[in-house]
N, C-alpha and C. Protein backbone atom coordinates (compact mmCIF):
# COMPACT_ATOMS: atom_id res chain seq x y z
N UNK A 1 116.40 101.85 97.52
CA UNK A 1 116.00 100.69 96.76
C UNK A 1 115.87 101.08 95.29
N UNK A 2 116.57 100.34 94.21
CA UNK A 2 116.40 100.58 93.30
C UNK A 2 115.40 100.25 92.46
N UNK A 3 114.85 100.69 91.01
CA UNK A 3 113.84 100.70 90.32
C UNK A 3 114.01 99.36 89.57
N UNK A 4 113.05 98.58 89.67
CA UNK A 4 112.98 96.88 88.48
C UNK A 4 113.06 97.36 87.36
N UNK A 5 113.58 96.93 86.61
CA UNK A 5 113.84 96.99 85.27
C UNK A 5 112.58 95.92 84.22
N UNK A 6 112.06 96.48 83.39
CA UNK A 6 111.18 95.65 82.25
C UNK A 6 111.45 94.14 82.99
N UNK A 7 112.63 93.89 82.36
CA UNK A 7 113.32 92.44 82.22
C UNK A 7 112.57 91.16 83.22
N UNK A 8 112.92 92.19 84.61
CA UNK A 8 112.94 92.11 85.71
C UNK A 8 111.46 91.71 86.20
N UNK A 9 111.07 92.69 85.44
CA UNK A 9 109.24 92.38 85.88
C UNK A 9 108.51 91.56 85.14
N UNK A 10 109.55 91.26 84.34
CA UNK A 10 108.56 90.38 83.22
C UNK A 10 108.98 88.56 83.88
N UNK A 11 110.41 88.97 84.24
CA UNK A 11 110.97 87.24 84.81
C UNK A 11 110.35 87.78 86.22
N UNK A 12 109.27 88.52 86.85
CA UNK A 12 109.44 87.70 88.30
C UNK A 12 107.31 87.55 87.99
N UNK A 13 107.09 87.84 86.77
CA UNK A 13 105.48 87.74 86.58
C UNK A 13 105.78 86.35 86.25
N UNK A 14 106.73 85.93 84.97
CA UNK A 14 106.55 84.30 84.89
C UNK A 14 107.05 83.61 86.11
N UNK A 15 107.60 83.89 86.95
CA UNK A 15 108.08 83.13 88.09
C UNK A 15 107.02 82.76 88.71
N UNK A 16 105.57 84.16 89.25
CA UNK A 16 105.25 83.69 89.62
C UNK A 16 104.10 82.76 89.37
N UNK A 17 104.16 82.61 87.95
CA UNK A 17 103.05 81.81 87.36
C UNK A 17 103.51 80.32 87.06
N UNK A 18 104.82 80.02 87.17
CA UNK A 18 105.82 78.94 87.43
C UNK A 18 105.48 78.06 88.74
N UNK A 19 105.54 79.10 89.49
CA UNK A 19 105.60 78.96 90.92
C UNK A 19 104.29 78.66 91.72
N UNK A 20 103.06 78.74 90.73
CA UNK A 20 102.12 77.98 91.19
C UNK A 20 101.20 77.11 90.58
N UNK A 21 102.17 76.18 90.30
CA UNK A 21 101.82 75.02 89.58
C UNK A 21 101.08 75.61 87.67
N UNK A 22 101.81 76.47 87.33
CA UNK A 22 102.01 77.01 85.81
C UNK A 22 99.92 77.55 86.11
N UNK A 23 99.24 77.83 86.52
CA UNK A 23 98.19 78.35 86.37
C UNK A 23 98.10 78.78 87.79
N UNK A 24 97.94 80.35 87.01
CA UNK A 24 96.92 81.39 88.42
C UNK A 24 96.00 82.16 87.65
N UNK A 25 95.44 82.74 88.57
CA UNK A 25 94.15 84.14 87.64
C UNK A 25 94.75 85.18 87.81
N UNK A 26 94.67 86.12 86.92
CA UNK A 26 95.09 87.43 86.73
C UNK A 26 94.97 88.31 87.95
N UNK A 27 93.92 88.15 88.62
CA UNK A 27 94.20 89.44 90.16
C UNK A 27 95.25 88.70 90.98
N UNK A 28 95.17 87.58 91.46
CA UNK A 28 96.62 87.55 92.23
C UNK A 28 97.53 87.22 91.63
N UNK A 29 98.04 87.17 90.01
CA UNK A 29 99.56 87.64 89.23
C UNK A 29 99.28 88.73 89.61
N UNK A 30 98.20 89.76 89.51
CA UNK A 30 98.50 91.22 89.74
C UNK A 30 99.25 91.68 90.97
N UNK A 31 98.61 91.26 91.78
CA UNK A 31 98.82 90.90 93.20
C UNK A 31 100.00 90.82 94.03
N UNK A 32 100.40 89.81 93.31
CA UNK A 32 102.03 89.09 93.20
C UNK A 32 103.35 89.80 93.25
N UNK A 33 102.95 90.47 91.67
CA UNK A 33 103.68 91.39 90.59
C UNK A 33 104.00 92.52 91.24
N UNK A 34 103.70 92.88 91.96
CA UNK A 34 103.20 94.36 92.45
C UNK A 34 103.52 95.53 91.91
N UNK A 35 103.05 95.52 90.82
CA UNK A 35 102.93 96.91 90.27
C UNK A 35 101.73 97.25 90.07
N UNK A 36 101.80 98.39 89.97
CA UNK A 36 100.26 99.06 88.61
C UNK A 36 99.73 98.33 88.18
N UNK A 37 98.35 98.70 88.27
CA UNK A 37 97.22 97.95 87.09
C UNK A 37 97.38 98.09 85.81
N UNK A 38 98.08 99.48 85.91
CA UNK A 38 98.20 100.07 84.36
C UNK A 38 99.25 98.98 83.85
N UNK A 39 100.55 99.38 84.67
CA UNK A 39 101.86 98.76 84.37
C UNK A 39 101.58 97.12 83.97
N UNK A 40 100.86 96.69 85.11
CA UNK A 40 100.65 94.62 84.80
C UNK A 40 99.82 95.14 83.59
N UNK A 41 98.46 95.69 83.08
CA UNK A 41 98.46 95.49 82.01
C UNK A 41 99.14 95.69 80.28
N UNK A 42 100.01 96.32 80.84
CA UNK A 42 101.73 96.90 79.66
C UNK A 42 102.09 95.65 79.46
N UNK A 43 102.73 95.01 80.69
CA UNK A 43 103.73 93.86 80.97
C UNK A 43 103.03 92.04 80.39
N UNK A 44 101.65 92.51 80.62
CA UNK A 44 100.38 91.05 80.48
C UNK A 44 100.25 90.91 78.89
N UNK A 45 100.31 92.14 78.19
CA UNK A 45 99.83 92.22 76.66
C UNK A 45 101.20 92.16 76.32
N UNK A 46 102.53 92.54 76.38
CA UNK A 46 103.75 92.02 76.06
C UNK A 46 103.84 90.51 76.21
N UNK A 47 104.02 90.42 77.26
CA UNK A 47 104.12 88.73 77.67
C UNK A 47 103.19 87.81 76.54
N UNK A 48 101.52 88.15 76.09
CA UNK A 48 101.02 87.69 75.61
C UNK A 48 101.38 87.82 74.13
N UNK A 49 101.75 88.97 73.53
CA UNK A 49 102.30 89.35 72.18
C UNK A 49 103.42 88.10 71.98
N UNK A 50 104.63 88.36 73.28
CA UNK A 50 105.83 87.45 72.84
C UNK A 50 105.72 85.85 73.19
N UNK A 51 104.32 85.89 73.20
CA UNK A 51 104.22 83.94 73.24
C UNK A 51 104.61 83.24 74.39
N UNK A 52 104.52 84.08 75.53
CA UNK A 52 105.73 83.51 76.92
C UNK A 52 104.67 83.35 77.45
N UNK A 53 103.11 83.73 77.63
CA UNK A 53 102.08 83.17 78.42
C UNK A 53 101.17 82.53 77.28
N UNK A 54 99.91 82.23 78.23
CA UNK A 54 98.75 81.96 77.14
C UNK A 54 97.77 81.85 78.54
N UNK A 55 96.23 82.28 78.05
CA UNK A 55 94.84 82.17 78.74
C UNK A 55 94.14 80.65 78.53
N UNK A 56 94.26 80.57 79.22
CA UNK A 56 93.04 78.79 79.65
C UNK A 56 91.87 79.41 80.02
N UNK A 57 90.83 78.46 80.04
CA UNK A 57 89.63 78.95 81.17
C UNK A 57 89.16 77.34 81.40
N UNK A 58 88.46 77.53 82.54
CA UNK A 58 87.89 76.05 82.99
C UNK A 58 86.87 75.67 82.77
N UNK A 59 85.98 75.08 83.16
CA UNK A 59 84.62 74.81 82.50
C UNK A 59 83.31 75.40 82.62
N UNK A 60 84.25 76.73 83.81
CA UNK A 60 82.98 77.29 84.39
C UNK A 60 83.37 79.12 83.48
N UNK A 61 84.35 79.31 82.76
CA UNK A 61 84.76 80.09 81.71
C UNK A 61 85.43 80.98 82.96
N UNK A 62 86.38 80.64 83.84
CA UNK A 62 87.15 81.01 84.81
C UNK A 62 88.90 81.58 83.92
N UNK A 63 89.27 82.24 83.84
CA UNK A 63 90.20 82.35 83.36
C UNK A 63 91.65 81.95 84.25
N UNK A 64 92.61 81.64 83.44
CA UNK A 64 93.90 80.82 83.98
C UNK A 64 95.29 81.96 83.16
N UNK A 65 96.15 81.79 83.51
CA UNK A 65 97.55 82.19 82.90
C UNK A 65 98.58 81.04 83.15
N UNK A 66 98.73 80.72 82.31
CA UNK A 66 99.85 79.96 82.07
C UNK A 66 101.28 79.64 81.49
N UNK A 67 101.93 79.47 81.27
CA UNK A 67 103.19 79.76 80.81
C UNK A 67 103.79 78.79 79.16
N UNK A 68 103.66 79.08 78.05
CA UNK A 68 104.20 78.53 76.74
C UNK A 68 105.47 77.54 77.01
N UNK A 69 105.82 77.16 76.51
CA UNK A 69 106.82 76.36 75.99
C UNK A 69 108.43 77.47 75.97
N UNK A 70 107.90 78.70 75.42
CA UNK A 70 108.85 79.93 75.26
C UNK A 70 108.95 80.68 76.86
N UNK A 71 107.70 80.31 77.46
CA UNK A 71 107.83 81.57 78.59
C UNK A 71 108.75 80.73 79.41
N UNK A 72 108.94 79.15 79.29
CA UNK A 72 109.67 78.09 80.56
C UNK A 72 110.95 78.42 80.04
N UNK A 73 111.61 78.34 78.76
CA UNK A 73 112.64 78.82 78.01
C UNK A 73 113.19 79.84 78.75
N UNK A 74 112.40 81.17 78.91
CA UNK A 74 112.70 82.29 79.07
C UNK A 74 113.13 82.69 80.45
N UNK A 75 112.81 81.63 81.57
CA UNK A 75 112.95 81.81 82.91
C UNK A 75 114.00 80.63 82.98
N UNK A 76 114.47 80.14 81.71
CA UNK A 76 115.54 78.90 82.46
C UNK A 76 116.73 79.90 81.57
N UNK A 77 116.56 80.34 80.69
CA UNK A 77 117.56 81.17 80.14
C UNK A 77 118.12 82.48 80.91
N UNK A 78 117.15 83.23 81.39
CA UNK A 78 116.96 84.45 82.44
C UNK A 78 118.11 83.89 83.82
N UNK A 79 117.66 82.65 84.12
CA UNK A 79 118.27 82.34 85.29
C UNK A 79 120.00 81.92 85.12
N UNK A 80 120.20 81.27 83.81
CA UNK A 80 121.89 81.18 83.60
C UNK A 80 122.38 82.61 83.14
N UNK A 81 121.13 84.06 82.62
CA UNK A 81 122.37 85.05 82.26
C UNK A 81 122.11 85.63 83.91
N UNK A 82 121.68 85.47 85.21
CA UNK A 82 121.80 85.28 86.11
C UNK A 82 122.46 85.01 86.96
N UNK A 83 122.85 83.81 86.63
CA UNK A 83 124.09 82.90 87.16
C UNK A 83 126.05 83.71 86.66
N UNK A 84 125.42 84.41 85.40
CA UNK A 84 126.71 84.76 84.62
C UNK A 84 127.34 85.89 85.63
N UNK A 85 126.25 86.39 85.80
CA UNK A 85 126.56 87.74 86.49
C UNK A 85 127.06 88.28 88.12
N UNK A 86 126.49 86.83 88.52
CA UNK A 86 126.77 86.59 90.19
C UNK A 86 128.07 85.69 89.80
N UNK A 87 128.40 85.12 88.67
CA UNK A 87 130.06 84.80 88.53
C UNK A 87 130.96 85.33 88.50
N UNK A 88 130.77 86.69 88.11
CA UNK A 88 131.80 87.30 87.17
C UNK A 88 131.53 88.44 88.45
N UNK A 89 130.69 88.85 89.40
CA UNK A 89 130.30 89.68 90.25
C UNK A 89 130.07 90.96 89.11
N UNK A 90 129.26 91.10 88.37
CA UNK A 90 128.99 92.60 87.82
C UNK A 90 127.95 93.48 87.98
């Protein structure tokens, strides 16, 4: 089995924050993600640097992850150079 690549881990963390109704809490993205604590926190402070997530909290100061305007971009873009590649078989 081969090793995920950055890319890779970064489109399957927004997937899965896509994938459940654009808000989860950080231990089960961790969860999810399955990597390192260390590693999700590398991948969490990138994601947050490049504007592709953002933190909510609820009224009880519960924290949320959610996905920008850029991070929905980034998983609909991810998925056609995706598509390119299962075309062309490379």
């Amino acid at each position: 089995m081969r090793k995920r690549d950055r890319l890779e881990i970064m489109h399957t963390m927004l997937k899965i924050i896509q994938d459940h109704n654009n808000s989860i809490k950080p231990t089960p993205l961790l969860r999810y993600s399955n990597v390192s604590s260390q590693s999700f926190t590398e991948y969490y402070k990138e994601l947050m640097d490049k504007q592709l997530i953002r933190e909510d909290a609820d009224k009880k100061g519960r924290k949320f992850i959610t996905l920008t305007d850029r991070g929905f971009s980034f998983l609909e873009k991810y998925g056609a150079i995706l598509g390119f590649i299962e075309e062309f078989e490379l």
